[in-house]
Protein backbone atom coordinates (compact mmCIF):
# COMPACT_ATOMS: atom_id res chain seq x y z
CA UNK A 1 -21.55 -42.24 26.80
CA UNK A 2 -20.60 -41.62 30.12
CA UNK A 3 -17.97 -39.42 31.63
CA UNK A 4 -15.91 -42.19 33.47
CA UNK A 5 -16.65 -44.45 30.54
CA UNK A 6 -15.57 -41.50 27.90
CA UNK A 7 -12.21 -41.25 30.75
CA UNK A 8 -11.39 -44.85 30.51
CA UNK A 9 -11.16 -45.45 27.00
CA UNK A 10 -9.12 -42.43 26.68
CA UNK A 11 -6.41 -44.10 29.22
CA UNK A 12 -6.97 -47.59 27.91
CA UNK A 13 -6.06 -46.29 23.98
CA UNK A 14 -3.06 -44.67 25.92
CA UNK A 15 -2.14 -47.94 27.68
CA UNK A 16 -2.72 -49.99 24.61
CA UNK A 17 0.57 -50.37 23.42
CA UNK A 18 1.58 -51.59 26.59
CA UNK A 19 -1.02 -54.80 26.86
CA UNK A 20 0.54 -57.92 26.65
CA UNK A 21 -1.49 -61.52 25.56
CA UNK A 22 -0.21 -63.59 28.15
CA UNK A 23 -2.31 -65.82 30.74
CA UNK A 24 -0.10 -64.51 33.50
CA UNK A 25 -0.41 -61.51 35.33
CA UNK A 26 1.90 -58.95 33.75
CA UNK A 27 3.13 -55.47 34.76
CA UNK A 28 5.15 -53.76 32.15
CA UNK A 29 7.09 -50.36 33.43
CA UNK A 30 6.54 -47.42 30.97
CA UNK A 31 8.75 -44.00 30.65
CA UNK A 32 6.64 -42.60 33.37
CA UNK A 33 8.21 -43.08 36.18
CA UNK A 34 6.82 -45.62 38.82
CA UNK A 35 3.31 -46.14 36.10
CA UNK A 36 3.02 -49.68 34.65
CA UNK A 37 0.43 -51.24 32.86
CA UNK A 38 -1.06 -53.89 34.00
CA UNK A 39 -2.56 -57.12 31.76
CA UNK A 40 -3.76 -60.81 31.83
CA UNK A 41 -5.71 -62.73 28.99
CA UNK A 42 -6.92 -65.05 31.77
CA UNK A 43 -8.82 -64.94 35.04
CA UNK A 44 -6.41 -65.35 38.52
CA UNK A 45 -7.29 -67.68 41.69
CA UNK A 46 -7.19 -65.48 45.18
CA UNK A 47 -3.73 -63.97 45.25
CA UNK A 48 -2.31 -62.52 48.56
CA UNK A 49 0.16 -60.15 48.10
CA UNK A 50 1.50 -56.62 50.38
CA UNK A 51 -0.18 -52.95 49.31
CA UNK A 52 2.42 -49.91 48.90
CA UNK A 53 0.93 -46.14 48.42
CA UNK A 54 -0.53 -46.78 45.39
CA UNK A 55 -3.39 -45.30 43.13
CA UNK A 56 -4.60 -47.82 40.93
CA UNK A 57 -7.37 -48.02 38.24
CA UNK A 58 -8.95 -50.85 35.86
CA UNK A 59 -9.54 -49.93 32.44
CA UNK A 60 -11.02 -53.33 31.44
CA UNK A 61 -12.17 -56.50 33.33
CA UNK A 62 -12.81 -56.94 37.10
CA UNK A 63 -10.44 -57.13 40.04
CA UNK A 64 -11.93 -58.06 43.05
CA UNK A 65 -9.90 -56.74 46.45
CA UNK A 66 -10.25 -58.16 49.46
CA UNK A 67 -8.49 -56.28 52.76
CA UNK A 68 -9.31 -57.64 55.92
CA UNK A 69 -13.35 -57.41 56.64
CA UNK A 70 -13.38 -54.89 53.19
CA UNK A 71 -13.99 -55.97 49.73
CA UNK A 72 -13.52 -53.69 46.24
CA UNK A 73 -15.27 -54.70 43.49
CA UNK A 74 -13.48 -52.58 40.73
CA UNK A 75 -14.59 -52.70 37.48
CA UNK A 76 -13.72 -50.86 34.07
CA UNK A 77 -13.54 -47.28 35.27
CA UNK A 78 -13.43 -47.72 38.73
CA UNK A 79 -10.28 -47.14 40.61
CA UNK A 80 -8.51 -47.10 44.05
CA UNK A 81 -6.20 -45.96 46.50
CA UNK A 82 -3.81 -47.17 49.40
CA UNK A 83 -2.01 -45.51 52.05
CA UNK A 84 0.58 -47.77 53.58
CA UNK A 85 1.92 -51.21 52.96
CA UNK A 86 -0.91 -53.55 53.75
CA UNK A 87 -1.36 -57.83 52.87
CA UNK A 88 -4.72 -57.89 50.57
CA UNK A 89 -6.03 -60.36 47.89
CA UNK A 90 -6.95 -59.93 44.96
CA UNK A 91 -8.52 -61.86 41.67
CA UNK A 92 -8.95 -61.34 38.27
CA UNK A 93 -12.31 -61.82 36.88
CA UNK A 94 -13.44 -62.42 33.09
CA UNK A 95 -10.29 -61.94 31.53
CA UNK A 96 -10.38 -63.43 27.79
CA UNK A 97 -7.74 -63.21 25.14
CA UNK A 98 -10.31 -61.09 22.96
CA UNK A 99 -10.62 -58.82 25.83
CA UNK A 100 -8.08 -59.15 28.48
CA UNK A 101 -7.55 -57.28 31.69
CA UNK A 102 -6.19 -54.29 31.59
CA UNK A 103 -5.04 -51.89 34.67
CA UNK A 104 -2.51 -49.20 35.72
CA UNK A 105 -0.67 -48.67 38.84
CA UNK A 106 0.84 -45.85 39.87
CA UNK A 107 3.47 -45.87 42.92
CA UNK A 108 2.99 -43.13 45.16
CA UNK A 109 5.66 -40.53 45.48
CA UNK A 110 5.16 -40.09 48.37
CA UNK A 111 7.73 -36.43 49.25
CA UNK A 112 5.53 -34.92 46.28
CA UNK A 113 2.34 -35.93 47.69
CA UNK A 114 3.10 -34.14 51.32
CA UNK A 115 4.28 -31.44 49.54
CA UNK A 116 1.22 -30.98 48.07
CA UNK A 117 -0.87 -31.14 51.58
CA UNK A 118 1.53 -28.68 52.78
CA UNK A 119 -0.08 -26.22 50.16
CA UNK A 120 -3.40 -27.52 50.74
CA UNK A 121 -5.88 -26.15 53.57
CA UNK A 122 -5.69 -28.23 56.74
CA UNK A 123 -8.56 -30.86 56.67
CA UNK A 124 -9.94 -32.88 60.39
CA UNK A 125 -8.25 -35.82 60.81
CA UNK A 126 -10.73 -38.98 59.98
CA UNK A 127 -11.20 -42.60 60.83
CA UNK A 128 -11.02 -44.27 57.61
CA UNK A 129 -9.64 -47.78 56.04
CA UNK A 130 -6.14 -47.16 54.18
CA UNK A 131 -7.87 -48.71 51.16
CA UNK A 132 -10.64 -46.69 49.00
CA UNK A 133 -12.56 -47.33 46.00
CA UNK A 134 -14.04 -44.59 43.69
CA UNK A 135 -14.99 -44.15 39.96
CA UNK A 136 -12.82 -42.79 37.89
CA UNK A 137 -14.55 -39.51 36.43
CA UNK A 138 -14.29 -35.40 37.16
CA UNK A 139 -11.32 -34.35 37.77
CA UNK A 140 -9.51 -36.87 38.93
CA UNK A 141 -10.08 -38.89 35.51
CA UNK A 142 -9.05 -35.87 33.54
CA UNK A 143 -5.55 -35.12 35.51
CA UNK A 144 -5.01 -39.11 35.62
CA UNK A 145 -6.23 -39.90 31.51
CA UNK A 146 -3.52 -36.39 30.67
CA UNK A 147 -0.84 -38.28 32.69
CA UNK A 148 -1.38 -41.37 30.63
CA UNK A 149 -1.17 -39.44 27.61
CA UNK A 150 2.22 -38.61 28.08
CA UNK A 151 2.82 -42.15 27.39
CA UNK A 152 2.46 -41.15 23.08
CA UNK A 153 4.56 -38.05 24.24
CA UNK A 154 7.93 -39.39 25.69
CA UNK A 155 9.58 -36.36 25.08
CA UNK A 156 7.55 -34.15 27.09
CA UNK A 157 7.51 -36.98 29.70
CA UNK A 158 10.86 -34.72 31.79
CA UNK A 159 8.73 -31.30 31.55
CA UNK A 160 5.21 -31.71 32.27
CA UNK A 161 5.13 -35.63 33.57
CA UNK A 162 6.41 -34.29 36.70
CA UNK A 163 3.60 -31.25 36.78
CA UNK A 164 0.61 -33.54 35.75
CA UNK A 165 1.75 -36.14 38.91
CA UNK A 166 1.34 -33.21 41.08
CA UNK A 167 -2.24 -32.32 39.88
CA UNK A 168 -3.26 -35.64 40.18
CA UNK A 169 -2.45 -36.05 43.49
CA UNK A 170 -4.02 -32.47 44.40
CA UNK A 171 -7.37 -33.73 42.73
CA UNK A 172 -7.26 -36.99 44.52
CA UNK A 173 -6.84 -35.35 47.78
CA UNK A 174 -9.71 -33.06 46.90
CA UNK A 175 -11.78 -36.36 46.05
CA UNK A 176 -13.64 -39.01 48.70
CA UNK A 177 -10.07 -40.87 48.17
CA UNK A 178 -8.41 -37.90 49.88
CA UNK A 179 -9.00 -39.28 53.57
CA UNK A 180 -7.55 -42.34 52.85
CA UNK A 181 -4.21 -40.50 51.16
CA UNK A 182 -4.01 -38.00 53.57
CA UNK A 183 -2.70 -40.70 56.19
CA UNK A 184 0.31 -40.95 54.17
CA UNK A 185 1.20 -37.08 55.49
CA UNK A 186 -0.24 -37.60 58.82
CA UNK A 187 3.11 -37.29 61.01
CA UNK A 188 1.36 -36.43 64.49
CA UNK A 189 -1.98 -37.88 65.85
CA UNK A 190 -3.63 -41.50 66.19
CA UNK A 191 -3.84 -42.20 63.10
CA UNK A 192 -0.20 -42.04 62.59
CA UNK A 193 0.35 -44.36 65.90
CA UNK A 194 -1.49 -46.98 64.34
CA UNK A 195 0.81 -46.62 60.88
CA UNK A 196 3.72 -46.95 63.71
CA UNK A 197 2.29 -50.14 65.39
CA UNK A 198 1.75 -51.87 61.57
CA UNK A 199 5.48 -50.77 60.54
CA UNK A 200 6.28 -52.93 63.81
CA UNK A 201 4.34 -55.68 62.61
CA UNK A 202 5.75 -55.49 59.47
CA UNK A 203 9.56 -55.16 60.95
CA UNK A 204 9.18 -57.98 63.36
CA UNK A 205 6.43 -60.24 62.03
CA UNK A 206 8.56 -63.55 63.49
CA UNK A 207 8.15 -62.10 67.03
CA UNK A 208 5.30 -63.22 69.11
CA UNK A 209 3.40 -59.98 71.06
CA UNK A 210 0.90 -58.59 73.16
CA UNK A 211 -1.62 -56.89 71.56
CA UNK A 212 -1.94 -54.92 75.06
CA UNK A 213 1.82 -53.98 74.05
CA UNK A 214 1.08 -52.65 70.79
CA UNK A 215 -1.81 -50.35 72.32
CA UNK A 216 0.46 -49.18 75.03
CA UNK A 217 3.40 -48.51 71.81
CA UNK A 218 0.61 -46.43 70.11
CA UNK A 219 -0.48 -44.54 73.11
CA UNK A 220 -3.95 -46.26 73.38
CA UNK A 221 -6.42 -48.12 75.46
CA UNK A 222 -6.21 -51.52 74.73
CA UNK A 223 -10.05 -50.81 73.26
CA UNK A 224 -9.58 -48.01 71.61
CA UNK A 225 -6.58 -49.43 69.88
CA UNK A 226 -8.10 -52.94 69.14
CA UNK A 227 -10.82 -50.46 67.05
CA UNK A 228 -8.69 -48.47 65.41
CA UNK A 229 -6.51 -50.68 64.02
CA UNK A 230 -9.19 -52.51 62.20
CA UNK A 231 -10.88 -49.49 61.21
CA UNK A 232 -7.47 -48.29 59.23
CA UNK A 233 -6.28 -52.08 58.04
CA UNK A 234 -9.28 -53.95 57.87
CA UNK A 235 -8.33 -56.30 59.94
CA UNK A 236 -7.44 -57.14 63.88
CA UNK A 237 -3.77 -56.81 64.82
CA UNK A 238 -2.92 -60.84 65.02
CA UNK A 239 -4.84 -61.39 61.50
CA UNK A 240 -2.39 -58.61 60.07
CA UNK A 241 0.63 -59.82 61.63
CA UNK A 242 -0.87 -63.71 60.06
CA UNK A 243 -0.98 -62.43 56.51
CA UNK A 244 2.71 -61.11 56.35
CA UNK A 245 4.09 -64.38 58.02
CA UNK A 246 2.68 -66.63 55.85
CA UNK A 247 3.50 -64.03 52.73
CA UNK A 248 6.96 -63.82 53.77
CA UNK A 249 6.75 -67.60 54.18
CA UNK A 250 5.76 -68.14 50.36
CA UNK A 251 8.55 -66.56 48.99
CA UNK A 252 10.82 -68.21 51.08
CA UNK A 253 9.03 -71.62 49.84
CA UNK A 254 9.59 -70.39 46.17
CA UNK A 255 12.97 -69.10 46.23
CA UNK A 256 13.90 -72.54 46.90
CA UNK A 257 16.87 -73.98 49.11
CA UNK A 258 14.66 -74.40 52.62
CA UNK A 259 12.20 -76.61 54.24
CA UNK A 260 8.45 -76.32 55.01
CA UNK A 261 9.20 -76.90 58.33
CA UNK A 262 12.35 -74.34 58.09
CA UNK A 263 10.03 -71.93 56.46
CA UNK A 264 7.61 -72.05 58.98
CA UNK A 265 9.98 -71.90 62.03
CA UNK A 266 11.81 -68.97 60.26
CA UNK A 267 8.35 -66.62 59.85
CA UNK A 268 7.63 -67.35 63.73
CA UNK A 269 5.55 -70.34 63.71
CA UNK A 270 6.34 -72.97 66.45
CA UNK A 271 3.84 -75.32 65.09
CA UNK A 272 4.46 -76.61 62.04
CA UNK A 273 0.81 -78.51 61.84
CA UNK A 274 -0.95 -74.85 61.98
CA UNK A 275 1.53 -73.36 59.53
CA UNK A 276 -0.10 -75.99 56.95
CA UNK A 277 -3.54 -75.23 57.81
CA UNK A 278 -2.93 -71.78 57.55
CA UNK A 279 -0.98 -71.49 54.85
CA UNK A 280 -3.50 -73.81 53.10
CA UNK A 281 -6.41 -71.74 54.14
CA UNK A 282 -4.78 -68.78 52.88
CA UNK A 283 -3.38 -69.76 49.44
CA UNK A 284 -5.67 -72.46 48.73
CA UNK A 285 -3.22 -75.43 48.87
CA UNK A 286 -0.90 -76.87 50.97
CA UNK A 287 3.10 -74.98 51.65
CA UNK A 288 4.72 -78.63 49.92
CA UNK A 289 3.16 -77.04 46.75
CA UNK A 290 5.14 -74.36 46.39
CA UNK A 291 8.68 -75.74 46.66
CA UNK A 292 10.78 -75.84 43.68
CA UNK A 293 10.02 -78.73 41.52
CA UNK A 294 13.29 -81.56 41.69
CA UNK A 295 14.56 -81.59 37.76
């Protein structure tokens, strides 16, 4: 037996309690604050949905992320980790009621996690995507399967959950998942800029804009920016601005009490006829399909 395979049945006999045998996709909180446990007894279409700093790993099945120009394959024992808030995909693969998917996320805090840099020897600032993918083994595993642990343990949860975060996050930093994590801290430099120039996106993603605009907000050639900003999302500045309208679009859809049209005037479209194409590129179907069904 492997190490990472020795490491993920230890977590997945600490999540086990928390697996639930439904078709749908569900994430159950547990006493460790900002963990949940992910499950599903059936295999998922493409779903788009918005990254937060996150570490997440997959204890059973397949999940198949897709950011931009960068896909994650993550299998049982693999895991991953995001900086900033981000629009990805993602689909469930080979889930089965005999052995259904099973995965746990684990929200970023993200005051303990600079803390910990602080402490940490300065490391040269790198060009990398705010997604990564590793395998879930040394150190990290250890720190991460301990955590989980805890879960059997929920009255130690208030004394050492707290300490076991921390050394997680120190290992992950240490890892080839550190670079990626590290741009959560990074308050100074490009890479922050191009954090700055996504937050705008993702504060005004019903305004029309220059890209030329957004290099000049992050202090860049227009080149240098265009590059960059791919290189950290995994994808080019109106793409990224594309996947949050049309995500903020479908929940307006579902929530009920507006219009396709309305929806698609209200996320900055001006053209309902390339809303429908896009949203039905995106999601698979057209936006009609996702208003509230008339009892």
């Amino acid at each position: 037996m492997t190490e990472a395979t020795h490491l993920t049945q230890r977590a997945l006999a600490a999540a086990s309690s928390f697996v639930v045998q439904q078709p749908d996709v569900v994430g159950l909180a547990t006493p460790i604050p900002r963990l949940k446990i992910w499950s599903s007894t059936k295999p998922t279409q493409p779903t788009p949905a918005m990254f937060e700093p996150m570490f997440y790993v997959v204890l059973r099945g397949t999940k198949v992320l897709t950011i931009g120009e960068n896909r994650f394959e993550l299998r049982a024992g693999d895991c991953a980790a995001a900086s900033f808030g981000m629009p990805y995909v993602s689909q469930l693969v080979g889930a089965t009621s005999a052995a259904p998917y099973v995965a746990v996320s684990l929200a970023i805090d993200t005051a303990l996690l600079i803390q910990i840099m602080l402490d940490m020897p300065n490391v040269e600032e790198r060009w990398v995507c705010s997604a990564a993918g590793s395998s879930l083994g040394g150190e990290v595993g250890d720190a991460f399967c301990r955590l989980m642990e805890l879960l059997s343990k929920p009255d130690e949860i208030k004394v050492l959950g707290h300490h076991y975060e921390a050394e997680l996050y120190h290992r992950l930093l240490q890892s080839s998942m550190g670079d990626t994590l590290r741009q959560i801290g990074n308050r100074n430099g490009r890479l922050r800029q191009i954090q700055k120039a996504a937050d705008w996106l993702c504060a005004n993603r019903q305004k029309s804009f220059a890209v030329s605009d957004l290099a000049n907000l992050s202090g860049m050639s227009l080149t240098s920016f265009y590059r960059h900003f791919k290189a950290v999302t995994g994808y080019s500045p109106i793409a990224f601005q594309r996947h949050l309208r049309l995500l903020e679009a479908r929940r307006l859809l579902i929530a009920g009490g507006t219009s396709v049209s309305s929806a698609a005037y209200a996320v900055g479209y001006l053209s309902t006829s390339q809303f429908s194409r896009e949203y039905r590129r995106m999601f698979g179907f057209p936006p009609f399909k996702d208003l509230p069904r008339q009892p």
